[in-house]
PDB file of N, CA and C in Angstrom:
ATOM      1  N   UNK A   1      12.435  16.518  27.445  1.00  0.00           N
ATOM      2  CA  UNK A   1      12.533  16.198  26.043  1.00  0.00           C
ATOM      3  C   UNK A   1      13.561  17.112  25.365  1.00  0.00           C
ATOM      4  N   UNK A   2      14.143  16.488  24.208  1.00  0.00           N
ATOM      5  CA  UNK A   2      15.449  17.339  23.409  1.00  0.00           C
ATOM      6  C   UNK A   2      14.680  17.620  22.735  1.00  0.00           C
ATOM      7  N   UNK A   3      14.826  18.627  22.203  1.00  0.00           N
ATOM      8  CA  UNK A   3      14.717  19.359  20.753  1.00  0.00           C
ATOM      9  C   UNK A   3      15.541  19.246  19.393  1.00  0.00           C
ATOM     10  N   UNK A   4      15.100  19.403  18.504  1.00  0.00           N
ATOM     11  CA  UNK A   4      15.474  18.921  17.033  1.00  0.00           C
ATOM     12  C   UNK A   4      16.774  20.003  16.805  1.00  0.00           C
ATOM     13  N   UNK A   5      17.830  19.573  16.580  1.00  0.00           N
ATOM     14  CA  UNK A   5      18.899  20.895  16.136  1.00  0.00           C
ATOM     15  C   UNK A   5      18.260  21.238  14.553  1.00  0.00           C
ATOM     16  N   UNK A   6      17.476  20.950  13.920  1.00  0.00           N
ATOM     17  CA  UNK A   6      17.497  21.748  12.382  1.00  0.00           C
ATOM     18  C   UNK A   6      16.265  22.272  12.740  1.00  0.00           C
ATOM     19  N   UNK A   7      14.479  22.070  13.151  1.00  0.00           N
ATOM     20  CA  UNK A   7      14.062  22.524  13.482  1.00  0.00           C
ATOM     21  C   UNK A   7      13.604  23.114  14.650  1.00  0.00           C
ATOM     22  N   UNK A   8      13.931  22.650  15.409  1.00  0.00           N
ATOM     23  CA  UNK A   8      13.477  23.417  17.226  1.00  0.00           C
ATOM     24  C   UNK A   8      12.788  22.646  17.265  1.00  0.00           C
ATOM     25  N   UNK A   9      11.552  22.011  17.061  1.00  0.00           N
ATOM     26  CA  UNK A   9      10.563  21.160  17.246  1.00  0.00           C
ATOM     27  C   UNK A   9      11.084  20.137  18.701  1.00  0.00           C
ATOM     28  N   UNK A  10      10.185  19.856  19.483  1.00  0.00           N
ATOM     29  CA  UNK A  10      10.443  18.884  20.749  1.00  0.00           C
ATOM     30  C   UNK A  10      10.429  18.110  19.870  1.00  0.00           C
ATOM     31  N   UNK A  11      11.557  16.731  20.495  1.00  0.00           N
ATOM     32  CA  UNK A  11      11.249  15.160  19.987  1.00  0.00           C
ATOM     33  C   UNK A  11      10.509  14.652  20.693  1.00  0.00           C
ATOM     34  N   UNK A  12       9.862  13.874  20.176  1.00  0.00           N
ATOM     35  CA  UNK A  12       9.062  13.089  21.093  1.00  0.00           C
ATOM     36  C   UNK A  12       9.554  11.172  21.257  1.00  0.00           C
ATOM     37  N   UNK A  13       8.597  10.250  21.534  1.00  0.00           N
ATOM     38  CA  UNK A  13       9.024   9.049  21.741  1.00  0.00           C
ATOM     39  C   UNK A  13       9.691   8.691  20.253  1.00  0.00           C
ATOM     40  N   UNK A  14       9.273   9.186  18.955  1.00  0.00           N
ATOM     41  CA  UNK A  14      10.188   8.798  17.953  1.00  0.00           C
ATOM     42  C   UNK A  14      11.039   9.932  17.766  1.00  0.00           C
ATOM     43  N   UNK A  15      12.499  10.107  17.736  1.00  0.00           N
ATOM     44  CA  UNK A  15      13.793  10.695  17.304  1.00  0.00           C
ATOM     45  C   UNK A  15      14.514  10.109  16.741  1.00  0.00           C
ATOM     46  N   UNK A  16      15.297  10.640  16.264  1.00  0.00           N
ATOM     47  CA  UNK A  16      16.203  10.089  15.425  1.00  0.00           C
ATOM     48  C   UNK A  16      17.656  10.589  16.042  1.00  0.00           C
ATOM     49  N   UNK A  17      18.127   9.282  16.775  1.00  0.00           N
ATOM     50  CA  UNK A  17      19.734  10.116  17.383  1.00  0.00           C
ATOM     51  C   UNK A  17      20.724   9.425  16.601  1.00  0.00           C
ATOM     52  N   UNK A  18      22.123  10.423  16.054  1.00  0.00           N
ATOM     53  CA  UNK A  18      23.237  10.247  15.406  1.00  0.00           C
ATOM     54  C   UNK A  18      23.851  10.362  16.492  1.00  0.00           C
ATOM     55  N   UNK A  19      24.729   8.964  16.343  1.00  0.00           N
ATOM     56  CA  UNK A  19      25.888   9.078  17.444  1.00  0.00           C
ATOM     57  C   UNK A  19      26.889   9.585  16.958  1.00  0.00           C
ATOM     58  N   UNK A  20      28.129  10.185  17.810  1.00  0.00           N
ATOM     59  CA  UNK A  20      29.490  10.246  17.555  1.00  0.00           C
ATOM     60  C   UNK A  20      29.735   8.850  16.728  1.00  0.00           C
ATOM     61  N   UNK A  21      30.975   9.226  15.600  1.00  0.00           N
ATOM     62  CA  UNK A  21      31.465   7.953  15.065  1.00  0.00           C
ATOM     63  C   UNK A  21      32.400   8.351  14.555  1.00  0.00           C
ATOM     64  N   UNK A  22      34.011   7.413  14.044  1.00  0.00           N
ATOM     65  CA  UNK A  22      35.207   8.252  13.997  1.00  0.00           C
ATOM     66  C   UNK A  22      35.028   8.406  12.444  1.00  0.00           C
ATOM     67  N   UNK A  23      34.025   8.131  11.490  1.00  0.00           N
ATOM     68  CA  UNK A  23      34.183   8.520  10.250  1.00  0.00           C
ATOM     69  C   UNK A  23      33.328   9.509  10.065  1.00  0.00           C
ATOM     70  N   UNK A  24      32.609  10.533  11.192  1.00  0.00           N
ATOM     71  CA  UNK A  24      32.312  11.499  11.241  1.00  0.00           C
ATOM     72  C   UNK A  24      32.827  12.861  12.341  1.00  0.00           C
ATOM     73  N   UNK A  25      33.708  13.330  12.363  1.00  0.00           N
ATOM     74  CA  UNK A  25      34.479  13.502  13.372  1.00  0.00           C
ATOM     75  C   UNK A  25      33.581  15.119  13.809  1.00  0.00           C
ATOM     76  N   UNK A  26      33.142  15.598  12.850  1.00  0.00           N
ATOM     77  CA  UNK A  26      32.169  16.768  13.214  1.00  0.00           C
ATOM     78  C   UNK A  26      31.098  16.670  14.533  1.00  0.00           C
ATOM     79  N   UNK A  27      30.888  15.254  14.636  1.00  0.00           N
ATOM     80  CA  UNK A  27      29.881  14.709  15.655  1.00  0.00           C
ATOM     81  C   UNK A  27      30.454  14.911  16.718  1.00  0.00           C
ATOM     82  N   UNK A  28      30.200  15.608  17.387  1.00  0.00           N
ATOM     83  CA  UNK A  28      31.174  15.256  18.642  1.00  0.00           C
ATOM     84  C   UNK A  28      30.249  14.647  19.785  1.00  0.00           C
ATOM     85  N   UNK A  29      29.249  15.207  19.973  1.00  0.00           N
ATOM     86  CA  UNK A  29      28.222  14.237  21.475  1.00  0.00           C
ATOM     87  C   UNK A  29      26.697  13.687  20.198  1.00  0.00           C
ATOM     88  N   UNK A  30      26.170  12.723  20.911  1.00  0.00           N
ATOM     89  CA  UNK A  30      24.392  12.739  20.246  1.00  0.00           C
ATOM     90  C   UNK A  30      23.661  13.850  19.882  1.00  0.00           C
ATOM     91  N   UNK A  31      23.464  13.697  19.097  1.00  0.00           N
ATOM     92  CA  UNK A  31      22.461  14.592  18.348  1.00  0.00           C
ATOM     93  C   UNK A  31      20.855  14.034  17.801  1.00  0.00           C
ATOM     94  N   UNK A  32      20.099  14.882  18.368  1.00  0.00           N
ATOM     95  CA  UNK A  32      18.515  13.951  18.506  1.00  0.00           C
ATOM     96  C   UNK A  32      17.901  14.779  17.408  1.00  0.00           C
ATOM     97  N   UNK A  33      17.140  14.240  16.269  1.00  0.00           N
ATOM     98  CA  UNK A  33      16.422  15.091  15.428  1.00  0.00           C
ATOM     99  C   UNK A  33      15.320  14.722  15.539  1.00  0.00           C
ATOM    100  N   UNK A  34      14.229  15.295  15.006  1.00  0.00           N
ATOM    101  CA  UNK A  34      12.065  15.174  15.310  1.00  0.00           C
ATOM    102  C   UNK A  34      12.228  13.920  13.446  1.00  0.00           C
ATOM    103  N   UNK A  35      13.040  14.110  12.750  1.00  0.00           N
ATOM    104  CA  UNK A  35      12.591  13.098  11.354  1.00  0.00           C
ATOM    105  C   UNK A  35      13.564  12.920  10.520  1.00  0.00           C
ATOM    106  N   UNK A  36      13.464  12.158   9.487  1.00  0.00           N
ATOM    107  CA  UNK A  36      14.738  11.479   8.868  1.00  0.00           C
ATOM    108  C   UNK A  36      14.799  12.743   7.727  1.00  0.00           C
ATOM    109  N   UNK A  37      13.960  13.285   7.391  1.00  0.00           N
ATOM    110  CA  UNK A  37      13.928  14.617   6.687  1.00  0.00           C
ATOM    111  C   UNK A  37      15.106  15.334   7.471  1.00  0.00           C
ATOM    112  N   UNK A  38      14.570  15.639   8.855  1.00  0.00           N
ATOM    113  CA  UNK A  38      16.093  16.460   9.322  1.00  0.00           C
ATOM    114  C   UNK A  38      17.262  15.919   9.654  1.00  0.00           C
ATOM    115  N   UNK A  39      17.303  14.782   9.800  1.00  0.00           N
ATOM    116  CA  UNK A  39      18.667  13.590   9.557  1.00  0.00           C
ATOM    117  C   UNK A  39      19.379  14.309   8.529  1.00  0.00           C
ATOM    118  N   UNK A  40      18.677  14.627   7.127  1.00  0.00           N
ATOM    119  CA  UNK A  40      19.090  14.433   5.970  1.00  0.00           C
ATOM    120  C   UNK A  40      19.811  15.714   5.878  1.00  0.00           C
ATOM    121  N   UNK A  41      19.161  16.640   6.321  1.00  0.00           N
ATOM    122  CA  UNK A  41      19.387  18.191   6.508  1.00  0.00           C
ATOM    123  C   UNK A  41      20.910  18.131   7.349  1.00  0.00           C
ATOM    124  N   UNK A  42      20.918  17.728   8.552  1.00  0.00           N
ATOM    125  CA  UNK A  42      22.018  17.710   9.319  1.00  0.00           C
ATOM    126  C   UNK A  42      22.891  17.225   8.563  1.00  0.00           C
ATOM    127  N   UNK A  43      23.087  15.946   8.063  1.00  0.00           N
ATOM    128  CA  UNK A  43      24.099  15.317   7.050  1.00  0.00           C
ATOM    129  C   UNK A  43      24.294  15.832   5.989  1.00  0.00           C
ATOM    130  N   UNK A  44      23.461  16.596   5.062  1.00  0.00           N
ATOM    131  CA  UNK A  44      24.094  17.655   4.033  1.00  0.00           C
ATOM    132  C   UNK A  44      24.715  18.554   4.727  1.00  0.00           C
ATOM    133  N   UNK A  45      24.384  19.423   5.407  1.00  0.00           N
ATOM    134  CA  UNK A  45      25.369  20.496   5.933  1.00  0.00           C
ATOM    135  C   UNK A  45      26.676  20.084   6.363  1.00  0.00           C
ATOM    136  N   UNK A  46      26.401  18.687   6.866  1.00  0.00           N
ATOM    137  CA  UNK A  46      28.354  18.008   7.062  1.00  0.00           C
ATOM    138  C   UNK A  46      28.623  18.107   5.846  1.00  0.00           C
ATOM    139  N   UNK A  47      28.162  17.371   5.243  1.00  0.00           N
ATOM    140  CA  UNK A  47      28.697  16.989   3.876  1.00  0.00           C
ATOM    141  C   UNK A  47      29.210  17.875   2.710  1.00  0.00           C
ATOM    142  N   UNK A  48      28.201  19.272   2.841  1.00  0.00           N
ATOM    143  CA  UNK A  48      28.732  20.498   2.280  1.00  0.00           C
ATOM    144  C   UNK A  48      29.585  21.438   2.880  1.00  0.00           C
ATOM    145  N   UNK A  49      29.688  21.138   4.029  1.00  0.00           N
ATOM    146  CA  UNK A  49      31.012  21.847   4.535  1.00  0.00           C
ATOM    147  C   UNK A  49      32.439  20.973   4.373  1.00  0.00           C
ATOM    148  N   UNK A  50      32.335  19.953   4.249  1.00  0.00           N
ATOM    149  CA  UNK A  50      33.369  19.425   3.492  1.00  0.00           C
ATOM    150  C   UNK A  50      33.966  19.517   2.528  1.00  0.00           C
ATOM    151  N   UNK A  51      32.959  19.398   1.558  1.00  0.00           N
ATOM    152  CA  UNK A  51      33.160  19.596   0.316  1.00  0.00           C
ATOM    153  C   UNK A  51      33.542  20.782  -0.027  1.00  0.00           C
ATOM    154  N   UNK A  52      32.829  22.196   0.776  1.00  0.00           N
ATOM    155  CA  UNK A  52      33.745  23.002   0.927  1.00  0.00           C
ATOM    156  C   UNK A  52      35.359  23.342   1.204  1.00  0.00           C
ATOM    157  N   UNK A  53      35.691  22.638   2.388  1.00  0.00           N
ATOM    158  CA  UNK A  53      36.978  22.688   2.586  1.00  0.00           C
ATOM    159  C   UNK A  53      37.774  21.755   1.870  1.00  0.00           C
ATOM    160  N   UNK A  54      37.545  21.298   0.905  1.00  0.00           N
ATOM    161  CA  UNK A  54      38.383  20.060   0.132  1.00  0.00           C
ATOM    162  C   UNK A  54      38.351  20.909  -1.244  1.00  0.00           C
ATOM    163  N   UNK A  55      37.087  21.731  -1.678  1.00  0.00           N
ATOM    164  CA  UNK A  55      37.651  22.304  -2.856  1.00  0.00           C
ATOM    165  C   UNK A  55      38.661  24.039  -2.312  1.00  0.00           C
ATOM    166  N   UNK A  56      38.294  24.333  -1.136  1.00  0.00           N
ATOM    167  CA  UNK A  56      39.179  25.636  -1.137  1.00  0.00           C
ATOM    168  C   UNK A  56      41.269  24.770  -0.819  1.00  0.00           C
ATOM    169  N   UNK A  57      41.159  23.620  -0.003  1.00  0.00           N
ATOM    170  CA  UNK A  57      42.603  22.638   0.044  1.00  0.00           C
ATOM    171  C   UNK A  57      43.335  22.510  -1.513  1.00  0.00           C
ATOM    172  N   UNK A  58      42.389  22.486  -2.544  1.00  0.00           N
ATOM    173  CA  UNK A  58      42.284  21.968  -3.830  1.00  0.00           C
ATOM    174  C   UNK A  58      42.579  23.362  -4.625  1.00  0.00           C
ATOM    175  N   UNK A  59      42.087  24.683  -4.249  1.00  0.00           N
ATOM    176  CA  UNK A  59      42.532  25.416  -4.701  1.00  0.00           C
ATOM    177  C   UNK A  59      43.286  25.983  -4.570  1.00  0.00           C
ATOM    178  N   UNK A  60      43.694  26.007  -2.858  1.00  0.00           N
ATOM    179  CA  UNK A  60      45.375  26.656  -2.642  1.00  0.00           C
ATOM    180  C   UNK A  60      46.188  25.682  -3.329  1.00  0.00           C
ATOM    181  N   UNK A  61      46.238  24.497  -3.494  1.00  0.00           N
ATOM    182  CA  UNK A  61      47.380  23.859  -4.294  1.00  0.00           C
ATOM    183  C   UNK A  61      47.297  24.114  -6.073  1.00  0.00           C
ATOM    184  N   UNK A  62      46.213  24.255  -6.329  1.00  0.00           N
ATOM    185  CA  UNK A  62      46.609  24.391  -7.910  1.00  0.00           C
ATOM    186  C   UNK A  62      46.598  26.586  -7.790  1.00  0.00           C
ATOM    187  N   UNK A  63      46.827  27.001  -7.210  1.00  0.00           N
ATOM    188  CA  UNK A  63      47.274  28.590  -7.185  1.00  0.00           C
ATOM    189  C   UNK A  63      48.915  28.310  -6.969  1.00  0.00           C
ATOM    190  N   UNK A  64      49.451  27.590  -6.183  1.00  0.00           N
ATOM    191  CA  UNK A  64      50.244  27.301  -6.149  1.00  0.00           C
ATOM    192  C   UNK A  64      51.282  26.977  -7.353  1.00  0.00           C
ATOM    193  N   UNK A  65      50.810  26.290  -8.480  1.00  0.00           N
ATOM    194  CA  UNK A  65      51.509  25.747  -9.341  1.00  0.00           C
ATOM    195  C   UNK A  65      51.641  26.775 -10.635  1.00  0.00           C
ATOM    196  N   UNK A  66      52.916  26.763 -10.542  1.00  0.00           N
ATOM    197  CA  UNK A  66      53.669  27.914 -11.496  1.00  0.00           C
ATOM    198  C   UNK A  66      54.180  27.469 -13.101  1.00  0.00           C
ATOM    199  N   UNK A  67      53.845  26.623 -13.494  1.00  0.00           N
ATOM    200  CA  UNK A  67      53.780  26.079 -14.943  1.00  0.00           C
ATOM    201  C   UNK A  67      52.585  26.064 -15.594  1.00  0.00           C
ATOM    202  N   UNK A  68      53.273  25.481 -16.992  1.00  0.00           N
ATOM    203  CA  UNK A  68      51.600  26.011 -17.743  1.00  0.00           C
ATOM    204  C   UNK A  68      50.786  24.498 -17.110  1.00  0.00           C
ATOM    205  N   UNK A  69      49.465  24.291 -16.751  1.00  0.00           N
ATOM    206  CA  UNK A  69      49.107  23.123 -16.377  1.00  0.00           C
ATOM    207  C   UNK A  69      47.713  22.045 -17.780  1.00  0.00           C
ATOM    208  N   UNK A  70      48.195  21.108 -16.577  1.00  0.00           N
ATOM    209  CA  UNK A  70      48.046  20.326 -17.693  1.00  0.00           C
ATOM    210  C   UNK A  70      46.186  20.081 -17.761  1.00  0.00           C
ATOM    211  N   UNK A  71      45.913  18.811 -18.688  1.00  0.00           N
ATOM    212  CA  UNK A  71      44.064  18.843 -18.985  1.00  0.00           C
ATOM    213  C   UNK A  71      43.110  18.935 -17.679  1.00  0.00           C
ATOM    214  N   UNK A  72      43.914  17.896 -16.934  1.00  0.00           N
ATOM    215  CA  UNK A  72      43.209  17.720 -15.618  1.00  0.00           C
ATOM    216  C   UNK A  72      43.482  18.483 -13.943  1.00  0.00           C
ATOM    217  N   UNK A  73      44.429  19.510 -14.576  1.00  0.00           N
ATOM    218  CA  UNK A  73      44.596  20.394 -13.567  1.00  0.00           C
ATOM    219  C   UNK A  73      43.562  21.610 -13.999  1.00  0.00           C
ATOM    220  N   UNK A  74      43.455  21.805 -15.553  1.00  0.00           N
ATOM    221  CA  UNK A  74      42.327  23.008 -15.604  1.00  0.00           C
ATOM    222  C   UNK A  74      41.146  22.171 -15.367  1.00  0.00           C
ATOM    223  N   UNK A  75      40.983  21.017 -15.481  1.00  0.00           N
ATOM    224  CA  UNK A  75      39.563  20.704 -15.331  1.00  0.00           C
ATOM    225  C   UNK A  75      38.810  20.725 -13.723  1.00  0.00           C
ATOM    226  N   UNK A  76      40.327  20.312 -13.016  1.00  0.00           N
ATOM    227  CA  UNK A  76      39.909  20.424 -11.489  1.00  0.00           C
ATOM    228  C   UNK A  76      40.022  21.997 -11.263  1.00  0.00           C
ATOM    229  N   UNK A  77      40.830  23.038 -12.022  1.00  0.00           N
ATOM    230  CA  UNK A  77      40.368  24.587 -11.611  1.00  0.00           C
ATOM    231  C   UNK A  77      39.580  24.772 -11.735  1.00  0.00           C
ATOM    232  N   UNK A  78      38.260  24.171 -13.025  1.00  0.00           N
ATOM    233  CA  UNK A  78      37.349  24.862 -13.547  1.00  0.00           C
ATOM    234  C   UNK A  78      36.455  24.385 -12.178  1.00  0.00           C
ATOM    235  N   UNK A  79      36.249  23.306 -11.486  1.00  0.00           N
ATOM    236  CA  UNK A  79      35.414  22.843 -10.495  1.00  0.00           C
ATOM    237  C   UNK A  79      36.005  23.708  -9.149  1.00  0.00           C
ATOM    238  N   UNK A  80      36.843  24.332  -8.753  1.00  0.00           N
ATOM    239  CA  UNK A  80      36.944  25.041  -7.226  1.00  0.00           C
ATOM    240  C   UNK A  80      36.426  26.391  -7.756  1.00  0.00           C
ATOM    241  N   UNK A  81      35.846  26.919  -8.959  1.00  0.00           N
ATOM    242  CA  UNK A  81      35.591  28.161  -9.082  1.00  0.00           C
ATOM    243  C   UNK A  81      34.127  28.654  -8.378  1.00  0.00           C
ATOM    244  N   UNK A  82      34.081  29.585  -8.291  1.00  0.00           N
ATOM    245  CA  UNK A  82      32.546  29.927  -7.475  1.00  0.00           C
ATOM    246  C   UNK A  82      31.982  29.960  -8.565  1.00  0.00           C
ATOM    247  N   UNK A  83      30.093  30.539  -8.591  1.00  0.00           N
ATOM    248  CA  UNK A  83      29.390  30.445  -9.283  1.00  0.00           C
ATOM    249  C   UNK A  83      29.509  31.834 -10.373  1.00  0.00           C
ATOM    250  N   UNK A  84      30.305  32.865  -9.277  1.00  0.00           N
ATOM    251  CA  UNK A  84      29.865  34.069  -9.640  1.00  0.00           C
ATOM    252  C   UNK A  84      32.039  34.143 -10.800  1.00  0.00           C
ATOM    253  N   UNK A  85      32.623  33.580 -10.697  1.00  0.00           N
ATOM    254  CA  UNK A  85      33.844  33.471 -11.519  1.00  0.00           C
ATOM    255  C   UNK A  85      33.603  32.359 -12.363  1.00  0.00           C
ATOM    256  N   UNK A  86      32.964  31.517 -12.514  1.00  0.00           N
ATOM    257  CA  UNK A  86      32.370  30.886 -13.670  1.00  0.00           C
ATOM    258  C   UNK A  86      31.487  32.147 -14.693  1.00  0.00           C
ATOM    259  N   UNK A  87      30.355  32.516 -13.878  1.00  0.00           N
ATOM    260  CA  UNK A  87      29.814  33.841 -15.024  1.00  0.00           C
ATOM    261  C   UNK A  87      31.110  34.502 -15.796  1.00  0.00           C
ATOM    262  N   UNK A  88      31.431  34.638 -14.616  1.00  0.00           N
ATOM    263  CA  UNK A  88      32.978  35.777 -15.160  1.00  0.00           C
ATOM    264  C   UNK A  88      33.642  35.279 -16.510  1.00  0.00           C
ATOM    265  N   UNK A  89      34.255  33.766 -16.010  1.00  0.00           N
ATOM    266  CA  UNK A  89      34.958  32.951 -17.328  1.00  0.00           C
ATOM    267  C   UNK A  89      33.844  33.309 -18.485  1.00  0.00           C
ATOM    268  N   UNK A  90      32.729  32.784 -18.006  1.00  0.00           N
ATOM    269  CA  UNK A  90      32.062  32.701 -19.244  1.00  0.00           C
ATOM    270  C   UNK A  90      31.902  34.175 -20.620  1.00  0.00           C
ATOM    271  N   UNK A  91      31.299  35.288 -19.644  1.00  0.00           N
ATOM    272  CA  UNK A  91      31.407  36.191 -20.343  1.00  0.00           C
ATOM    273  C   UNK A  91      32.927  36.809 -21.085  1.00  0.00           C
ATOM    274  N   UNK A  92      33.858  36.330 -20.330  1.00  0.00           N
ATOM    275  CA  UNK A  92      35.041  36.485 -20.788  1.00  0.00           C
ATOM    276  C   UNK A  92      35.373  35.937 -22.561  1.00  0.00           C
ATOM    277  N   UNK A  93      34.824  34.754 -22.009  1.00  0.00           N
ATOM    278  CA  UNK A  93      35.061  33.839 -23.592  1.00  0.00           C
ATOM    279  C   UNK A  93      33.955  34.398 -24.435  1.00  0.00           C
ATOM    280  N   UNK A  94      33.141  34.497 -23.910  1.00  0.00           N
ATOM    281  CA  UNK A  94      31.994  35.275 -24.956  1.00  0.00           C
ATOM    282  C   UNK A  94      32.167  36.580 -25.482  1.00  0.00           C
ATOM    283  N   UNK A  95      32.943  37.430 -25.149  1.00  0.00           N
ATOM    284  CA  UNK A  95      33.577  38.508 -25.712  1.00  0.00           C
ATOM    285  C   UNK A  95      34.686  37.869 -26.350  1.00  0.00           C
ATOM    286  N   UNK A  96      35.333  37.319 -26.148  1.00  0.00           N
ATOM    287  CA  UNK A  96      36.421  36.938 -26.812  1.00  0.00           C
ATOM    288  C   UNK A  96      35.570  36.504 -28.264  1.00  0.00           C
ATOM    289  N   UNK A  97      35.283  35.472 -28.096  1.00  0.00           N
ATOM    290  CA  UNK A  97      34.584  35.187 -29.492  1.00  0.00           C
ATOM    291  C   UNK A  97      33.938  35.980 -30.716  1.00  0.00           C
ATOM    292  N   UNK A  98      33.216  36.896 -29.885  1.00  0.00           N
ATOM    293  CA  UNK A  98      32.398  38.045 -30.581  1.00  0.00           C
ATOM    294  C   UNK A  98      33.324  39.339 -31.092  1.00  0.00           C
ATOM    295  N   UNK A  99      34.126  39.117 -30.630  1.00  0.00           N
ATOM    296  CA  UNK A  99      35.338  40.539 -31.149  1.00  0.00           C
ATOM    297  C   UNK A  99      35.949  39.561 -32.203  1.00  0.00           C
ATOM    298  N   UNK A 100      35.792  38.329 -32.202  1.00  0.00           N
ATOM    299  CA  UNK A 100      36.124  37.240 -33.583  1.00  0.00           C
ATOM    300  C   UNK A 100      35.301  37.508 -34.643  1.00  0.00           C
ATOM    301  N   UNK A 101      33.971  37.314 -34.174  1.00  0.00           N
ATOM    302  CA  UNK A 101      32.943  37.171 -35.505  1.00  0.00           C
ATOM    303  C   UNK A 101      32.561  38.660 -35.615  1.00  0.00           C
ATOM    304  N   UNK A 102      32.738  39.369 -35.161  1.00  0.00           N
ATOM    305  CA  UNK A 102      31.943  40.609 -35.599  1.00  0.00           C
ATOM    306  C   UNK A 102      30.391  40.719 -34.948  1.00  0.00           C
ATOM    307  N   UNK A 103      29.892  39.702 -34.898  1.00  0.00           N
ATOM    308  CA  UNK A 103      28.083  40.016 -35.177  1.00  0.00           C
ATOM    309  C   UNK A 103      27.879  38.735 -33.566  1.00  0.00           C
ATOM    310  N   UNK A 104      26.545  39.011 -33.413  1.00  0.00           N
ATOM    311  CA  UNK A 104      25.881  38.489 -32.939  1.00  0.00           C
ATOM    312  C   UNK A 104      25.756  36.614 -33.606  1.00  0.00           C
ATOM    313  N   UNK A 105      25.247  37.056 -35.113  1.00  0.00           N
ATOM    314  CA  UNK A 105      24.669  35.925 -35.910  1.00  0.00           C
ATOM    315  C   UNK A 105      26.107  35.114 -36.134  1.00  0.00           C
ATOM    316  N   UNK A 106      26.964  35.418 -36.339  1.00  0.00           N
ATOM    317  CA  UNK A 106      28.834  34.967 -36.287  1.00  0.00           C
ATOM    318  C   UNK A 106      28.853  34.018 -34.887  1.00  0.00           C
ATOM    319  N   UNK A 107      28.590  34.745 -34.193  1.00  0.00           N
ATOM    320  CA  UNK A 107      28.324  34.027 -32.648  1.00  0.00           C
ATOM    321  C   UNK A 107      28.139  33.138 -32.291  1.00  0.00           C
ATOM    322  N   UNK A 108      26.716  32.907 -33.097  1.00  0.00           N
ATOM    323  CA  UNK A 108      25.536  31.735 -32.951  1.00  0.00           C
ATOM    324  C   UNK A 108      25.817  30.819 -34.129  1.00  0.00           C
ATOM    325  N   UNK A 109      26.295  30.865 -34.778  1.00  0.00           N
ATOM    326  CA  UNK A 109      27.328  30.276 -36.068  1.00  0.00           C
ATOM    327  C   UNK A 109      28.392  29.341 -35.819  1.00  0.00           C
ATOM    328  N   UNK A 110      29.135  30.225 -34.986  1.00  0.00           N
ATOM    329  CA  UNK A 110      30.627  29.644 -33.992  1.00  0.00           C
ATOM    330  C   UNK A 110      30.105  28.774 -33.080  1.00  0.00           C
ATOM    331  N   UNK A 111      29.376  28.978 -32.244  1.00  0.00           N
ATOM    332  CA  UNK A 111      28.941  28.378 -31.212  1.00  0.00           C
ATOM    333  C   UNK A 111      27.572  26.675 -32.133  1.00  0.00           C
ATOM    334  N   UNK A 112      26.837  27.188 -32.769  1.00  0.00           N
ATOM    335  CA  UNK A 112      26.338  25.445 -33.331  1.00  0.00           C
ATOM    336  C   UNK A 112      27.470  24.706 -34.902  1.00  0.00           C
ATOM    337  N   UNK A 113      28.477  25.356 -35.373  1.00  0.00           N
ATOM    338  CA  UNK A 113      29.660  24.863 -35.638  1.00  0.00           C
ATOM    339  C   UNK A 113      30.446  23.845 -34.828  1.00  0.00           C
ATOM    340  N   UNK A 114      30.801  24.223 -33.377  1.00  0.00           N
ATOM    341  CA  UNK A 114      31.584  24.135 -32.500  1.00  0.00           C
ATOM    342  C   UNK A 114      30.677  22.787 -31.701  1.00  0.00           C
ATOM    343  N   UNK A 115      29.538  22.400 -31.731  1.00  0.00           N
ATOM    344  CA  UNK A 115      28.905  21.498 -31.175  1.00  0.00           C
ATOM    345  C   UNK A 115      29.629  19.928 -31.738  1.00  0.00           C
ATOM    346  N   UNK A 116      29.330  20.012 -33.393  1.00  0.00           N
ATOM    347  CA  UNK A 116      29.780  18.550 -33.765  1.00  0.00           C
ATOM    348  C   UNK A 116      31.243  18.354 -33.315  1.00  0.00           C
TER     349      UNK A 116
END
């Protein structure tokens, strides 16, 4: 009997095998899982390692570009940023603002102003 690649678990008479297929090229031989739960598991981890390498492809090209850029080039920068340079942006602009208003309450002023 094979064993499950996400949990170790033996398969038994029900498995779940993913074949090789050329619109998954990560596949390279069968792969037998114990449930469609770990189907799902295996196929996110493709799927997020993709998505990985398509936003770091995405970010060497807009590092690349040496003009001021345009709506939808910052909008696709703002999406290759990590979680922890988003905080960053954020607190950035949030000081920025607050060395505007002076106060805290200026802040919170600017910010439900800025909604409509």
């Amino acid at each position: 009997m094979a064993k499950c690649k996400i949990c170790g678990k033996t398969t038994g008479s029900f498995s779940i095998a993913i074949n090789p297929r050329d619109d998954v090229p990560e596949i390279k031989r069968t792969v037998r899982l114990c449930s469609r739960r770990c189907a799902n598991v295996f196929l996110g981890r493709i799927k997020a390692s993709r998505t990985r390498k398509s936003k770091l492809n995405e970010r060497k090209t807009l590092e690349a570009v040496d003009r001021k850029p345009s709506k939808d080039e910052i909008a696709q920068a703002f999406l290759t940023l990590t979680t922890e340079e988003r905080r960053n942006l954020a607190l950035l602009g949030m000081t920025a603002i607050l060395e505007d208003t002076q106060s805290l309450k200026g802040f919170y002023e600017f910010l439900s102003g800025w909604k409509k």
